[in-house]
C-alpha atoms as a PDB file:
ATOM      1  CA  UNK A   1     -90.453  19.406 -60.654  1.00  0.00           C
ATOM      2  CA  UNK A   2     -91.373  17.764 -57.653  1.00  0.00           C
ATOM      3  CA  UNK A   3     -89.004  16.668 -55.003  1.00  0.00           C
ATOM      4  CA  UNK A   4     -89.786  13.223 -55.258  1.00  0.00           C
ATOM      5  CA  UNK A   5     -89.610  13.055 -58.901  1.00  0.00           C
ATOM      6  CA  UNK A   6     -86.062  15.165 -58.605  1.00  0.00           C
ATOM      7  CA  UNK A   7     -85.108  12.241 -56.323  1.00  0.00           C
ATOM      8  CA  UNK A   8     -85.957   9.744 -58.682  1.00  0.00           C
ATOM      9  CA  UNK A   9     -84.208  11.499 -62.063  1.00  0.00           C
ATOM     10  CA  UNK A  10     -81.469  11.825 -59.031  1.00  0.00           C
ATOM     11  CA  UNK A  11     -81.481   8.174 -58.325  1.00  0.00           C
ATOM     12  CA  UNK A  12     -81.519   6.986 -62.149  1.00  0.00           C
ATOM     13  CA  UNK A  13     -78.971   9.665 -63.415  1.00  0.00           C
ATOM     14  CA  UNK A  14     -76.685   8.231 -60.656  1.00  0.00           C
ATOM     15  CA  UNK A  15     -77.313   4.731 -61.672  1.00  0.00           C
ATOM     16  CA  UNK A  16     -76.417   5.520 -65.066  1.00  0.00           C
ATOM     17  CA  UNK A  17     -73.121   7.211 -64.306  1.00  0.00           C
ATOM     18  CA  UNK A  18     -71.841   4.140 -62.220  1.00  0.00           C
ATOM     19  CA  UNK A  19     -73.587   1.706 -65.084  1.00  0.00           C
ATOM     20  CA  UNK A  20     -71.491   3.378 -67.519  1.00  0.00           C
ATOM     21  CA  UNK A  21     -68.182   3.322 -65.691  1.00  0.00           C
ATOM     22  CA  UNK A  22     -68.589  -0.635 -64.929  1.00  0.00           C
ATOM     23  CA  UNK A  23     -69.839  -0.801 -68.383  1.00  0.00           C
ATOM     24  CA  UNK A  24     -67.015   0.539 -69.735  1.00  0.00           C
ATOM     25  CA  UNK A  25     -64.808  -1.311 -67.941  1.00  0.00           C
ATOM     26  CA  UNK A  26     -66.073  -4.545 -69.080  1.00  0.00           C
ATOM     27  CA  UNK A  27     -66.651  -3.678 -72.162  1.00  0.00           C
ATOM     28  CA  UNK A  28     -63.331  -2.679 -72.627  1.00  0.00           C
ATOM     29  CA  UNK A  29     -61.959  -6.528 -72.257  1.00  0.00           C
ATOM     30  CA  UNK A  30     -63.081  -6.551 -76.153  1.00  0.00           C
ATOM     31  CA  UNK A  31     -61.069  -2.769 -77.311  1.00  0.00           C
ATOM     32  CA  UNK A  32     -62.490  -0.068 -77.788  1.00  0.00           C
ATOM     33  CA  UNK A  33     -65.925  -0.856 -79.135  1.00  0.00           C
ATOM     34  CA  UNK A  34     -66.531  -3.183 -76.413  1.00  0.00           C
ATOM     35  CA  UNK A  35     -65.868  -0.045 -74.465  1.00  0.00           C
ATOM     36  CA  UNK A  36     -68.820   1.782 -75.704  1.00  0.00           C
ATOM     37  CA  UNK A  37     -70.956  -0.672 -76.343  1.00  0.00           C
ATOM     38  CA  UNK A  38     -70.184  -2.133 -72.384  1.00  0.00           C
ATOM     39  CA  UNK A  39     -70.273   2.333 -71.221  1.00  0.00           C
ATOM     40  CA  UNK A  40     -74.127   2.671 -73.119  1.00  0.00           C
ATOM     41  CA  UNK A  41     -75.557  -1.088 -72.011  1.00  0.00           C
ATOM     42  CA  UNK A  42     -74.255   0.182 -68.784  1.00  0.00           C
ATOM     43  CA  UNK A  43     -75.857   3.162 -68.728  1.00  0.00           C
ATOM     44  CA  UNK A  44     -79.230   2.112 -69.142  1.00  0.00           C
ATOM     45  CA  UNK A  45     -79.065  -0.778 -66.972  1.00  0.00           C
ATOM     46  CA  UNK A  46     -77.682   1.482 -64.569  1.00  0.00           C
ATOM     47  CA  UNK A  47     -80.708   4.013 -64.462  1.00  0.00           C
ATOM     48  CA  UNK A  48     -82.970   1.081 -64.389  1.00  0.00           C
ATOM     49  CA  UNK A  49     -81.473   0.309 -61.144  1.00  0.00           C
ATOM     50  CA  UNK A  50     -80.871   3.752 -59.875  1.00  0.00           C
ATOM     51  CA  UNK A  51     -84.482   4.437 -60.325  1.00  0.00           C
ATOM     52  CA  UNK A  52     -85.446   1.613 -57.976  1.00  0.00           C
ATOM     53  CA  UNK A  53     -82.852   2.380 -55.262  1.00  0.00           C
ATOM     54  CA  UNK A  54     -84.653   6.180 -55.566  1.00  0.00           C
ATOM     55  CA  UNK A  55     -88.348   4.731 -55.150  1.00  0.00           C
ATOM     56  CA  UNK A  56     -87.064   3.082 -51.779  1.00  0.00           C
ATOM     57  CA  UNK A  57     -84.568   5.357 -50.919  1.00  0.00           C
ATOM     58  CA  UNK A  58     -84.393   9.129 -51.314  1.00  0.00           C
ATOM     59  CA  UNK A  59     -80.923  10.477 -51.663  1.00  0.00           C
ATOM     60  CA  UNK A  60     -81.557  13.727 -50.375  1.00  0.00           C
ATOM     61  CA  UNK A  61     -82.809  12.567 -47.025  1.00  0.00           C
ATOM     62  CA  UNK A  62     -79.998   9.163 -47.347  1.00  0.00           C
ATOM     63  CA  UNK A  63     -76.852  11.986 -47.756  1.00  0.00           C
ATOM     64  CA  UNK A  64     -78.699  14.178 -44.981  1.00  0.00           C
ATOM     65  CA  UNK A  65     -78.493  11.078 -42.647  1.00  0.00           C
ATOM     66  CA  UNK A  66     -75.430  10.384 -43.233  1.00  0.00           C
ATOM     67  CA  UNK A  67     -74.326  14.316 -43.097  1.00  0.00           C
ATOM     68  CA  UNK A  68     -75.587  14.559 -39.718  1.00  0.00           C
ATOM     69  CA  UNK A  69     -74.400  10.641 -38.595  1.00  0.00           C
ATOM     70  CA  UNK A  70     -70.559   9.935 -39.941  1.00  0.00           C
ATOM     71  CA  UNK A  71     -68.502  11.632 -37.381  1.00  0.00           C
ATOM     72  CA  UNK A  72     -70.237   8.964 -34.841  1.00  0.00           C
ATOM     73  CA  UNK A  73     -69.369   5.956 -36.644  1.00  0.00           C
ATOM     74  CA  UNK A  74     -66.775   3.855 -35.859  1.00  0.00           C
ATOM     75  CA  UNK A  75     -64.620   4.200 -38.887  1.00  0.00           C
ATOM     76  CA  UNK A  76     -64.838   8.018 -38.445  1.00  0.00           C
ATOM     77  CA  UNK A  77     -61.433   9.851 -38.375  1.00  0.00           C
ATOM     78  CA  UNK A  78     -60.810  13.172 -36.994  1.00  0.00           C
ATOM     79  CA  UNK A  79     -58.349  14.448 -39.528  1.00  0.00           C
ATOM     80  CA  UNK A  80     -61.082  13.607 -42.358  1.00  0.00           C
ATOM     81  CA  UNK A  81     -63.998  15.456 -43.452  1.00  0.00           C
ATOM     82  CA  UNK A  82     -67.327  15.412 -44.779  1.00  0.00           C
ATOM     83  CA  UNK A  83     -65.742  15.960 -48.493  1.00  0.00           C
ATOM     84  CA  UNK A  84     -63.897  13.029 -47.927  1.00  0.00           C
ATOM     85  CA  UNK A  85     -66.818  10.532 -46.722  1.00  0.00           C
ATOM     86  CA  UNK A  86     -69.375  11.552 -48.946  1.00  0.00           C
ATOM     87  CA  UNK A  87     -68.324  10.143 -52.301  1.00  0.00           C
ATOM     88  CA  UNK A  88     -68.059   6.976 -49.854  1.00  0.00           C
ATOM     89  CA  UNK A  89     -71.470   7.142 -49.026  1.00  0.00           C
ATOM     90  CA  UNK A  90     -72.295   8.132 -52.282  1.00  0.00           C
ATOM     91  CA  UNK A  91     -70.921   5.221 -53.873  1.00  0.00           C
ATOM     92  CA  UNK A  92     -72.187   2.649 -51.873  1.00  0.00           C
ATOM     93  CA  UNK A  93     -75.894   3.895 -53.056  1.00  0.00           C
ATOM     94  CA  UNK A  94     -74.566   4.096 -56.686  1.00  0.00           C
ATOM     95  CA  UNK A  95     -73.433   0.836 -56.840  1.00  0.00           C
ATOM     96  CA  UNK A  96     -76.267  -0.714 -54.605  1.00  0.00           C
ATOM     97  CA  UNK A  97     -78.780  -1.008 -57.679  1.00  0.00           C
ATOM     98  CA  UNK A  98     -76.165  -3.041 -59.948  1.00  0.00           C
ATOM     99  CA  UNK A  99     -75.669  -5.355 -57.250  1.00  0.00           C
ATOM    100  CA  UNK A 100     -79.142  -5.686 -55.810  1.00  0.00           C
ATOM    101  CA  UNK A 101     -80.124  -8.376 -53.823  1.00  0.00           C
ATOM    102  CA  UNK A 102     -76.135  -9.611 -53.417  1.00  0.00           C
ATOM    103  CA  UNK A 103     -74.813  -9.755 -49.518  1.00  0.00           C
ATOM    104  CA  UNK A 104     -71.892  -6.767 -49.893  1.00  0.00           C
ATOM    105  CA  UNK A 105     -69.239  -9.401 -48.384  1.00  0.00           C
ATOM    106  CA  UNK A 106     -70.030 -11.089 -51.641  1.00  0.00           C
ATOM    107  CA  UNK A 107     -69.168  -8.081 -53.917  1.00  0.00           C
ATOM    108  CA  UNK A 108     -66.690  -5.966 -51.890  1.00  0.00           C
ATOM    109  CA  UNK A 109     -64.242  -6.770 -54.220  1.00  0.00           C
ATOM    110  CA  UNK A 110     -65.569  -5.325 -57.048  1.00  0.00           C
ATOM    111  CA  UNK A 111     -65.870  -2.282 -54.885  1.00  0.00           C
ATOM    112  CA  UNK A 112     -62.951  -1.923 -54.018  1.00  0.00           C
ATOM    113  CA  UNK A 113     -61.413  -2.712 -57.463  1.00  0.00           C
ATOM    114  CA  UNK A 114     -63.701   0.587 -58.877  1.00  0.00           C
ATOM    115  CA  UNK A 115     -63.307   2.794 -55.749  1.00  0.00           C
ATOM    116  CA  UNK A 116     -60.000   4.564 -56.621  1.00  0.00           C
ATOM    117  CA  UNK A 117     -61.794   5.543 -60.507  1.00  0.00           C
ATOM    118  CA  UNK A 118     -64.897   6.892 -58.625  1.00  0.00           C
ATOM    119  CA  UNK A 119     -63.718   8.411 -55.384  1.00  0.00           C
ATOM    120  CA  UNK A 120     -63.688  11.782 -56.664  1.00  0.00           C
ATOM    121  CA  UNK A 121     -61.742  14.483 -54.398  1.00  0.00           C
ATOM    122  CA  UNK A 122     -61.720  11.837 -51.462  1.00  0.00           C
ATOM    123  CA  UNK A 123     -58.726  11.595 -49.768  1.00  0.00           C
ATOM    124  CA  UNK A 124     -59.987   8.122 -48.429  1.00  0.00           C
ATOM    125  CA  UNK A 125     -57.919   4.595 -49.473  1.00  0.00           C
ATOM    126  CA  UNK A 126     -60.395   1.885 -49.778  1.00  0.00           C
ATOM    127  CA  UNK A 127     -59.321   0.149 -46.222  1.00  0.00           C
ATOM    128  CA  UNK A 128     -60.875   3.699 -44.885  1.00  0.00           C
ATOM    129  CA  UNK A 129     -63.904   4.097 -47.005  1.00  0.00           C
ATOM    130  CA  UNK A 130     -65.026   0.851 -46.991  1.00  0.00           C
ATOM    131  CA  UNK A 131     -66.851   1.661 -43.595  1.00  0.00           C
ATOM    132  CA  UNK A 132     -68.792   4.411 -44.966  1.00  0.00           C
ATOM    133  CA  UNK A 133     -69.995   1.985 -48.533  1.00  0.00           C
ATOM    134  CA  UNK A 134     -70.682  -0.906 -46.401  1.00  0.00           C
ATOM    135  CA  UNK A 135     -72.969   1.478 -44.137  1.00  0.00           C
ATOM    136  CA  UNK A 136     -74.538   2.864 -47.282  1.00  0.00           C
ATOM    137  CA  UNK A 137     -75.127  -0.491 -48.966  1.00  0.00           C
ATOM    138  CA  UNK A 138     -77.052  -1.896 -45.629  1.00  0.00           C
ATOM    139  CA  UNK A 139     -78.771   1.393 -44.914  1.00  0.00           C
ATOM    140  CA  UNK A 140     -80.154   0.915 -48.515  1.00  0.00           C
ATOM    141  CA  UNK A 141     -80.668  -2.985 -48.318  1.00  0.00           C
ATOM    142  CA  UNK A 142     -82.648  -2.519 -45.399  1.00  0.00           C
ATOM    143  CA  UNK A 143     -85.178  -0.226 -47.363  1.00  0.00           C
ATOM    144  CA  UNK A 144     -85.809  -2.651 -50.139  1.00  0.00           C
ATOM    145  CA  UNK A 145     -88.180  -4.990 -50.527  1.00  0.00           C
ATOM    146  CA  UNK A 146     -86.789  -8.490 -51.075  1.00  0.00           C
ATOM    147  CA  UNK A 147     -83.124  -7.499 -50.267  1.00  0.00           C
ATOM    148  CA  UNK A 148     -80.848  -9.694 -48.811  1.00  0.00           C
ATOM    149  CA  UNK A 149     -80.904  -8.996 -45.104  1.00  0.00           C
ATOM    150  CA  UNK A 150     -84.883  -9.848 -44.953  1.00  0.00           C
ATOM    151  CA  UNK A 151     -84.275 -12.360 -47.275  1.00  0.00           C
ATOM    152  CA  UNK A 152     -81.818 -14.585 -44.484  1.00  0.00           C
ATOM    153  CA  UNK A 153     -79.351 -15.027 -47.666  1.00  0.00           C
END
């Protein structure tokens, strides 16, 4: 497989993961079929989105910035480590596809409702990851065509 198609089945099996979780979660408002039904309409909509974050964005080289980058960024704390700012990173590019073309002032809060379900091993609370999704989200927005930066929105 080539590395740019492993980026892109990276991309969209990413997209589905954090589709299903949202799906789920919404879906779950009607019991537990809604649950299913929201985790699988999710899913799909999810790699759908993934897949177009991955065609502008690779992950490999987005994580590798972002390895090499985090302990100069403001938010950085000494007593944290890579394993703990990852999944932040991480998640900001997850989540970037579902909420494409939306300023990330205008979702945070549905961030920051989902961040302690998808965190992972982080030891980060949302007030100290946020840094590292919001710098995820814009390096990502930046790449896209149309997104909201560009767009003056």
């Amino acid at each position: 497989m080539t590395d740019i198609k492993k980026d892109h089945s990276i991309g969209e099996g990413t997209g589905a993961g954090a589709g299903a979780i949202t799906g789920a979660a919404v879906g779950s408002v009607a019991g537990p079929v809604g649950t299913a039904v929201g985790a699988v309409v999710g899913a799909v909509v999810g790699a759908k989105a993934g897949g177009a974050v991955a065609e502008a964005v690779n992950p490999t080289e987005y994580t590798e910035h972002f390895r090499s980058t985090y302990e100069t960024a403001p938010y950085y704390s000494a007593n944290r480590t890579w394993n703990d700012y990852e999944p932040a990173y991480k998640y900001g590019y997850d989540r970037y596809g579902e909420f494409r073309g939306q300023k990330f002032d205008d979702i945070e809060s549905n961030l920051e409702r989902d961040w302690d379900a998808t965190r992972g091993r982080s030891q980060l609370a949302w007030n100290e990851a946020r840094g590292a999704v919001r710098d995820g989200w814009h390096y990502i927005e930046r790449a896209m065509p149309g997104d909201a930066d560009r767009d003056g929105r």
